[in-house]
PDB file of N, CA and C in Angstrom:
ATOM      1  N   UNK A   1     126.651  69.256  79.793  1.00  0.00           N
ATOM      2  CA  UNK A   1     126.825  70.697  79.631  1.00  0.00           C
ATOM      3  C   UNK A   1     125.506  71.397  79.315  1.00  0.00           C
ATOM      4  N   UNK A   2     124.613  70.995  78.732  1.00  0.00           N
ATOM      5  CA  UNK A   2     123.325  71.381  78.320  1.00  0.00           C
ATOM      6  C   UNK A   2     122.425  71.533  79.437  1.00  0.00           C
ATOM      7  N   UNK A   3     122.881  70.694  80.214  1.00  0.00           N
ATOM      8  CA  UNK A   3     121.915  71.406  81.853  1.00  0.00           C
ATOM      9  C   UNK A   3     121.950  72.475  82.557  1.00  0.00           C
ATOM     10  N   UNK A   4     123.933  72.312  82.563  1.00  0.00           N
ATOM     11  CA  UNK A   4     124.730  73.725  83.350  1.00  0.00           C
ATOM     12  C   UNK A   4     124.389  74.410  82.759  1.00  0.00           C
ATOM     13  N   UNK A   5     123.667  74.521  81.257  1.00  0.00           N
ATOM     14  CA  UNK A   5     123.724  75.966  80.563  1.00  0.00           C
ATOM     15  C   UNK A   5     122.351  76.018  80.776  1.00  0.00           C
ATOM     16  N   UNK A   6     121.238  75.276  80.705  1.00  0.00           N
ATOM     17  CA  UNK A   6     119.667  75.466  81.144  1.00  0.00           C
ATOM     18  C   UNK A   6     119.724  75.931  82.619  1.00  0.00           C
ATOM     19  N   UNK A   7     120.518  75.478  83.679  1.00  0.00           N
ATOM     20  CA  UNK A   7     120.422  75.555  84.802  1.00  0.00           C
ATOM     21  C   UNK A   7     120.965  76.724  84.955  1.00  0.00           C
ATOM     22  N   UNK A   8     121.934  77.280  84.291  1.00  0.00           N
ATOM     23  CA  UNK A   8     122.338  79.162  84.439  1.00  0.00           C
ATOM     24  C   UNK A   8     121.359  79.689  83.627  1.00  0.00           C
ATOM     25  N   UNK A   9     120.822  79.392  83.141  1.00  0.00           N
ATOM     26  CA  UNK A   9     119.970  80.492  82.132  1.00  0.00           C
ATOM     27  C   UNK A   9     118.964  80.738  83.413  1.00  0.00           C
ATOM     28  N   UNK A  10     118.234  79.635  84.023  1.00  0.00           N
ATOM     29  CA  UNK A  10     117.013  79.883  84.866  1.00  0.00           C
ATOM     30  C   UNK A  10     117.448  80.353  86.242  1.00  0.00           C
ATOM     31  N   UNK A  11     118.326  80.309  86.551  1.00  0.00           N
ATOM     32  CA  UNK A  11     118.886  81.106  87.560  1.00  0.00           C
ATOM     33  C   UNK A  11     118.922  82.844  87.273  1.00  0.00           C
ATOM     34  N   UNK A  12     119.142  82.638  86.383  1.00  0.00           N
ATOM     35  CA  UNK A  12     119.794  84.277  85.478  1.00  0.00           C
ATOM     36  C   UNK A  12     118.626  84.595  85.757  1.00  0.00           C
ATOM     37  N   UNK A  13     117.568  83.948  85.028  1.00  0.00           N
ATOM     38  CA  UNK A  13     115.913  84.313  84.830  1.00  0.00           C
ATOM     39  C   UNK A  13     115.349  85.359  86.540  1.00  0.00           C
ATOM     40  N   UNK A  14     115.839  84.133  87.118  1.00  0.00           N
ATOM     41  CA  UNK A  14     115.192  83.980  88.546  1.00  0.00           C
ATOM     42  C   UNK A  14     115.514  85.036  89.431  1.00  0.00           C
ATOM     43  N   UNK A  15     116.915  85.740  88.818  1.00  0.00           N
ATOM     44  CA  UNK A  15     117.634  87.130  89.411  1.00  0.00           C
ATOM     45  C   UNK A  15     116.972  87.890  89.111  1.00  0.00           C
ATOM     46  N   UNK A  16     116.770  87.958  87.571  1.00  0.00           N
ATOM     47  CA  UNK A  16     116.236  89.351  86.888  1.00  0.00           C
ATOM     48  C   UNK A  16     114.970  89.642  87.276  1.00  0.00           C
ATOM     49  N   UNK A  17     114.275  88.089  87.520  1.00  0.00           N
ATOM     50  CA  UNK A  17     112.776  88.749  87.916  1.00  0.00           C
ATOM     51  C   UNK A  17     112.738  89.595  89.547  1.00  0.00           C
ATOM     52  N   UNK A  18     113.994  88.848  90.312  1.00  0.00           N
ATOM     53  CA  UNK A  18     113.482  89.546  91.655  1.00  0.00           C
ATOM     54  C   UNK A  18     114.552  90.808  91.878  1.00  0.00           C
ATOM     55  N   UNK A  19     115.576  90.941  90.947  1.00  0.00           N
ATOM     56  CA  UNK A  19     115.890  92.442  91.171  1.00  0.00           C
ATOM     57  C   UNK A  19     114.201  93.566  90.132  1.00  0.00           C
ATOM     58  N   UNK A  20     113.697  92.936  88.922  1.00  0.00           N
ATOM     59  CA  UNK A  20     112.958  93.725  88.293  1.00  0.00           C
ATOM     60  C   UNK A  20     111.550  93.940  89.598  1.00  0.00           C
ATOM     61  N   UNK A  21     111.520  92.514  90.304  1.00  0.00           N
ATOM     62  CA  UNK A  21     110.110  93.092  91.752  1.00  0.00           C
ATOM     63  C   UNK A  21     110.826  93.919  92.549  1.00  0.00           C
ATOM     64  N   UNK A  22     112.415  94.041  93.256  1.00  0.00           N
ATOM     65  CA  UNK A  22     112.469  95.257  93.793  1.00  0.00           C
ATOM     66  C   UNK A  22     112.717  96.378  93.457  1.00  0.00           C
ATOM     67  N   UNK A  23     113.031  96.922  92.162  1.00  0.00           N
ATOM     68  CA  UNK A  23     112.784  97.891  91.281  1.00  0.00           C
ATOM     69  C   UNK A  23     111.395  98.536  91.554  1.00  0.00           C
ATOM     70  N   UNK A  24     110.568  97.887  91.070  1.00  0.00           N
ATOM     71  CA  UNK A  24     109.006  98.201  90.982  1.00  0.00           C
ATOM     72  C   UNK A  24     108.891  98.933  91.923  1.00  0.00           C
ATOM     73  N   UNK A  25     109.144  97.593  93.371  1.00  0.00           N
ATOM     74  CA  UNK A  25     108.921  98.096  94.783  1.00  0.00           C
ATOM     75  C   UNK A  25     109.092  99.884  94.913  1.00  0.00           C
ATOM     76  N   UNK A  26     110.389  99.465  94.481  1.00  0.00           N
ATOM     77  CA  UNK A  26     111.399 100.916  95.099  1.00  0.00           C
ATOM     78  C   UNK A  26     110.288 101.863  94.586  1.00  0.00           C
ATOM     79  N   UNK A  27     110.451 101.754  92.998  1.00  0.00           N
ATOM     80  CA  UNK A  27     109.085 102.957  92.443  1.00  0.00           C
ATOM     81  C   UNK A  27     108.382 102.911  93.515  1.00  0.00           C
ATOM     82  N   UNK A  28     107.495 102.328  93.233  1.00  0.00           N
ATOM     83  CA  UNK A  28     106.209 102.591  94.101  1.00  0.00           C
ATOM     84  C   UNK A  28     106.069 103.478  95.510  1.00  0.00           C
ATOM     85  N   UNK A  29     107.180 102.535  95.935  1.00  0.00           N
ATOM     86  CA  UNK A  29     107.235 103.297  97.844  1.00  0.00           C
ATOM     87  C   UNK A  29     107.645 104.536  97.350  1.00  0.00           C
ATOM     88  N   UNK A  30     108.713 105.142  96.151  1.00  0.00           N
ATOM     89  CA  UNK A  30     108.680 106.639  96.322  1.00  0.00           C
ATOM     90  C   UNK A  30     107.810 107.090  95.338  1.00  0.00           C
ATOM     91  N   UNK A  31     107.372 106.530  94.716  1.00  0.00           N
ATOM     92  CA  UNK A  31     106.081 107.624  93.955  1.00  0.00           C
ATOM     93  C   UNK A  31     104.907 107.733  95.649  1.00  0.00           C
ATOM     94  N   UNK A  32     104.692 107.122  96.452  1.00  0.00           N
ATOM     95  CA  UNK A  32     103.995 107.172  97.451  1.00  0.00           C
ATOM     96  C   UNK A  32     104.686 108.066  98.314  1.00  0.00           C
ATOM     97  N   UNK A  33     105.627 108.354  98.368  1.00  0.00           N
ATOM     98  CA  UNK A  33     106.390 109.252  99.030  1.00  0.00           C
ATOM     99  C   UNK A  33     106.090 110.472  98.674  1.00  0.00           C
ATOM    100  N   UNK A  34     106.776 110.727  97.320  1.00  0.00           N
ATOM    101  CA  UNK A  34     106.675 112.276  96.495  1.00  0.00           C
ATOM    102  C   UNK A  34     105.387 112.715  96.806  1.00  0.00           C
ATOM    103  N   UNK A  35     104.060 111.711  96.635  1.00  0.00           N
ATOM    104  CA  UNK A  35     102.744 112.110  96.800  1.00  0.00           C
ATOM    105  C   UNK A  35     102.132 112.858  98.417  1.00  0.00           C
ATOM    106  N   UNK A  36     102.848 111.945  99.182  1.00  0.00           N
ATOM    107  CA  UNK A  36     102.708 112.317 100.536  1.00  0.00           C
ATOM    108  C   UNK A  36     102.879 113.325 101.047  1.00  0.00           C
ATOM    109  N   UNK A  37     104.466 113.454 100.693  1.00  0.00           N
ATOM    110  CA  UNK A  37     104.895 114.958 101.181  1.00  0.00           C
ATOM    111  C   UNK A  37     104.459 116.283  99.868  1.00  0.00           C
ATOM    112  N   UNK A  38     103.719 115.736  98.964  1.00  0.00           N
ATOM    113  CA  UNK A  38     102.991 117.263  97.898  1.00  0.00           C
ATOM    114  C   UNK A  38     101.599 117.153  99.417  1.00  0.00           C
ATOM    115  N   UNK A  39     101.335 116.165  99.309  1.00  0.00           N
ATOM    116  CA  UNK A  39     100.025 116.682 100.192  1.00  0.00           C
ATOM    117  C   UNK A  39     100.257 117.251 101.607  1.00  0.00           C
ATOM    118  N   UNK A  40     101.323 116.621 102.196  1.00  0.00           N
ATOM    119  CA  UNK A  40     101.395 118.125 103.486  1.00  0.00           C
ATOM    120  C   UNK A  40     101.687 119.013 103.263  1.00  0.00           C
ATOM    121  N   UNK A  41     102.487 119.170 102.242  1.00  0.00           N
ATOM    122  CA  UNK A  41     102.896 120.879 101.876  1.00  0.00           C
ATOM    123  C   UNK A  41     101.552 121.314 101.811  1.00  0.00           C
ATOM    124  N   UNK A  42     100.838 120.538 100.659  1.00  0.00           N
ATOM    125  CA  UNK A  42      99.430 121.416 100.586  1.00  0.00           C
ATOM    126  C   UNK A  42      98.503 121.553 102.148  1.00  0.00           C
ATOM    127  N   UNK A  43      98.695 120.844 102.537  1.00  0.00           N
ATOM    128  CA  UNK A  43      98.012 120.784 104.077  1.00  0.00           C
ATOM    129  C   UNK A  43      98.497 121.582 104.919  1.00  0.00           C
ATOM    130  N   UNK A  44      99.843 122.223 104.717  1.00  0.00           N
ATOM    131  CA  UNK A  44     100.475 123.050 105.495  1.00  0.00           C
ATOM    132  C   UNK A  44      99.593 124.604 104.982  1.00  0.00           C
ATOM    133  N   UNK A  45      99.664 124.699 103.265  1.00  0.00           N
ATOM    134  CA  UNK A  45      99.555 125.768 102.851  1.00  0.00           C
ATOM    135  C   UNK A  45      98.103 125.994 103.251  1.00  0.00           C
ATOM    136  N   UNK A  46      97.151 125.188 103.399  1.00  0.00           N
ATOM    137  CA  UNK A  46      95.931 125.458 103.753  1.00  0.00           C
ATOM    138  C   UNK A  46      95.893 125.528 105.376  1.00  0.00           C
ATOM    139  N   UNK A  47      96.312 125.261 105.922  1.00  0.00           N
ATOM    140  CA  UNK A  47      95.938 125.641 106.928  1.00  0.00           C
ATOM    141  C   UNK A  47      96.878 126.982 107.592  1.00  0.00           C
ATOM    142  N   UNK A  48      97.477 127.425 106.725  1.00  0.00           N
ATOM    143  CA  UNK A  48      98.679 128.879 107.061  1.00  0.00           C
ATOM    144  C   UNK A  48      97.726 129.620 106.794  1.00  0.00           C
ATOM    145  N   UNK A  49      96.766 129.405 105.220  1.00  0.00           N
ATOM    146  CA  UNK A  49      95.663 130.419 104.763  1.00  0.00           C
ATOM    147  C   UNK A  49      94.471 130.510 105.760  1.00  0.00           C
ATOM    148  N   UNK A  50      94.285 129.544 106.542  1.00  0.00           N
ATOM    149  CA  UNK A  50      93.244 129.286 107.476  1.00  0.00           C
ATOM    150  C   UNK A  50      93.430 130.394 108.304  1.00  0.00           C
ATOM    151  N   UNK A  51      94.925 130.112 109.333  1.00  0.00           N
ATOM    152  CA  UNK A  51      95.318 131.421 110.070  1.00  0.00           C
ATOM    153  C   UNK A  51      95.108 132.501 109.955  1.00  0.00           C
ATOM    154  N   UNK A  52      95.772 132.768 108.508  1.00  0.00           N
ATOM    155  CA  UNK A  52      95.338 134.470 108.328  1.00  0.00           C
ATOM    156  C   UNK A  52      94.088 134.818 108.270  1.00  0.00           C
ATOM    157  N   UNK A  53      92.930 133.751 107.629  1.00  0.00           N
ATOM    158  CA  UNK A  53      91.598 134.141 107.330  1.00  0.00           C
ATOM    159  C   UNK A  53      91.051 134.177 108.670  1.00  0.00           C
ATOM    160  N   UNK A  54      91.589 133.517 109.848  1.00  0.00           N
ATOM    161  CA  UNK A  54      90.750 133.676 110.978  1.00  0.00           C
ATOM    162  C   UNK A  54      91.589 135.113 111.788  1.00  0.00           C
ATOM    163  N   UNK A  55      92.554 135.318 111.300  1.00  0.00           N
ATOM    164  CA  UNK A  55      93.287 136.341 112.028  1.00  0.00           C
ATOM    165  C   UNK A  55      92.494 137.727 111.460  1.00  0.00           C
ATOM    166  N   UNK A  56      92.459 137.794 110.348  1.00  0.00           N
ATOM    167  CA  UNK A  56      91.836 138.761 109.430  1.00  0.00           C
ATOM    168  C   UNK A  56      90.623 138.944 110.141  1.00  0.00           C
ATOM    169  N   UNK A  57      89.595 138.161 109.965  1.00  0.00           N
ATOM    170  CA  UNK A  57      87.964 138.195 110.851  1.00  0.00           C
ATOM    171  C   UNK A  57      88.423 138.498 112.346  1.00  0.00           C
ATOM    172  N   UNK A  58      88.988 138.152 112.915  1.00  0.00           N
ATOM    173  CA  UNK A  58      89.616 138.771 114.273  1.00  0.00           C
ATOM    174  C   UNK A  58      89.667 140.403 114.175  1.00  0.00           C
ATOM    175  N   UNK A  59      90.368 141.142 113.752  1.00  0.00           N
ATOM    176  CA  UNK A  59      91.013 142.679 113.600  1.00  0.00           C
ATOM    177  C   UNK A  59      89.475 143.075 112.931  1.00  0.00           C
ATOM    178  N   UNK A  60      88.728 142.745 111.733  1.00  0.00           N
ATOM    179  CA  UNK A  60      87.806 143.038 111.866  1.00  0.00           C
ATOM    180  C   UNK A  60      86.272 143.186 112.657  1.00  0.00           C
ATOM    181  N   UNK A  61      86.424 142.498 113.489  1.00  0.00           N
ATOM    182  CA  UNK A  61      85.504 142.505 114.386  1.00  0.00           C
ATOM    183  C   UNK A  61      86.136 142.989 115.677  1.00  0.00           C
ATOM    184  N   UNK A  62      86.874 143.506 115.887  1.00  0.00           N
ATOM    185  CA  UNK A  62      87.906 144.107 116.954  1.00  0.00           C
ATOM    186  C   UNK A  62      88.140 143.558 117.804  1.00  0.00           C
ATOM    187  N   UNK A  63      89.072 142.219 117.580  1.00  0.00           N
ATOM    188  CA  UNK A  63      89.263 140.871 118.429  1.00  0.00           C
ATOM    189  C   UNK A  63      90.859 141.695 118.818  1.00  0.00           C
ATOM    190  N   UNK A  64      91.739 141.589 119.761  1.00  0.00           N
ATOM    191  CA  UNK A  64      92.719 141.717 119.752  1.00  0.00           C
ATOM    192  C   UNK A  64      93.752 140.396 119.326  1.00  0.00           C
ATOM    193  N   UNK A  65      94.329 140.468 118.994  1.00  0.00           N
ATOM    194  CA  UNK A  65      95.049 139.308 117.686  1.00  0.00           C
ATOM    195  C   UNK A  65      96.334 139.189 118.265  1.00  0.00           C
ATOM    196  N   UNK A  66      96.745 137.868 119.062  1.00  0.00           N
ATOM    197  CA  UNK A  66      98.163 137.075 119.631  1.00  0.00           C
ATOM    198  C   UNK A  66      98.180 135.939 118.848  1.00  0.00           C
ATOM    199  N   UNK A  67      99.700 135.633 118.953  1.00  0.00           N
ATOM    200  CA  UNK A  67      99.940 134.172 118.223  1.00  0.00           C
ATOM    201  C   UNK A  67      99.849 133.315 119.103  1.00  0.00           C
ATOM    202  N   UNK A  68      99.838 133.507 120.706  1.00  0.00           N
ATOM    203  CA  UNK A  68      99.661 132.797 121.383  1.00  0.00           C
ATOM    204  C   UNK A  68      97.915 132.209 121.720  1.00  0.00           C
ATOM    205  N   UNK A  69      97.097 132.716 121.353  1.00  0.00           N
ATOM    206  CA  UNK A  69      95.941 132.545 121.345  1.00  0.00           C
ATOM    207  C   UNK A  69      95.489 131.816 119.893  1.00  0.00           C
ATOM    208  N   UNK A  70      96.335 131.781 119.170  1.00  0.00           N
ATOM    209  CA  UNK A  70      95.739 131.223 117.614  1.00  0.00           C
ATOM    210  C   UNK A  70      96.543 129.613 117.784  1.00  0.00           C
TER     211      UNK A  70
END
């Protein structure tokens, strides 16, 4: 009986460690996620500001201004 009970304990062990590595995993891939998509938003928002700043210098220099041309 002292084996069956060493031999479930290290089994038990052997679960917890590989549900606690795909835990981690999981973190990780979505903290890499959340990060990803903050940076296209920001990549979006900079380059929307880009538009207007080149649209803006356009009308000032008396460019005629389409969305099809930008």
């Amino acid at each position: 009986l002292p084996s069956q009970a060493e031999n479930l304990l290290c089994r038990l062990q052997e679960n917890f460690e590989a549900l606690t590595e795909k835990l981690t995993l999981g973190n990780i891939l979505f903290g890499t996620r959340v990060i990803v998509n903050f940076l296209l938003e920001e990549m979006g928002e900079r380059i929307n500001d880009l538009e207007k700043r080149v649209a803006d210098l356009m009308t000032e220099a008396g460019v005629e201004n389409s969305n099809e041309e930008l």
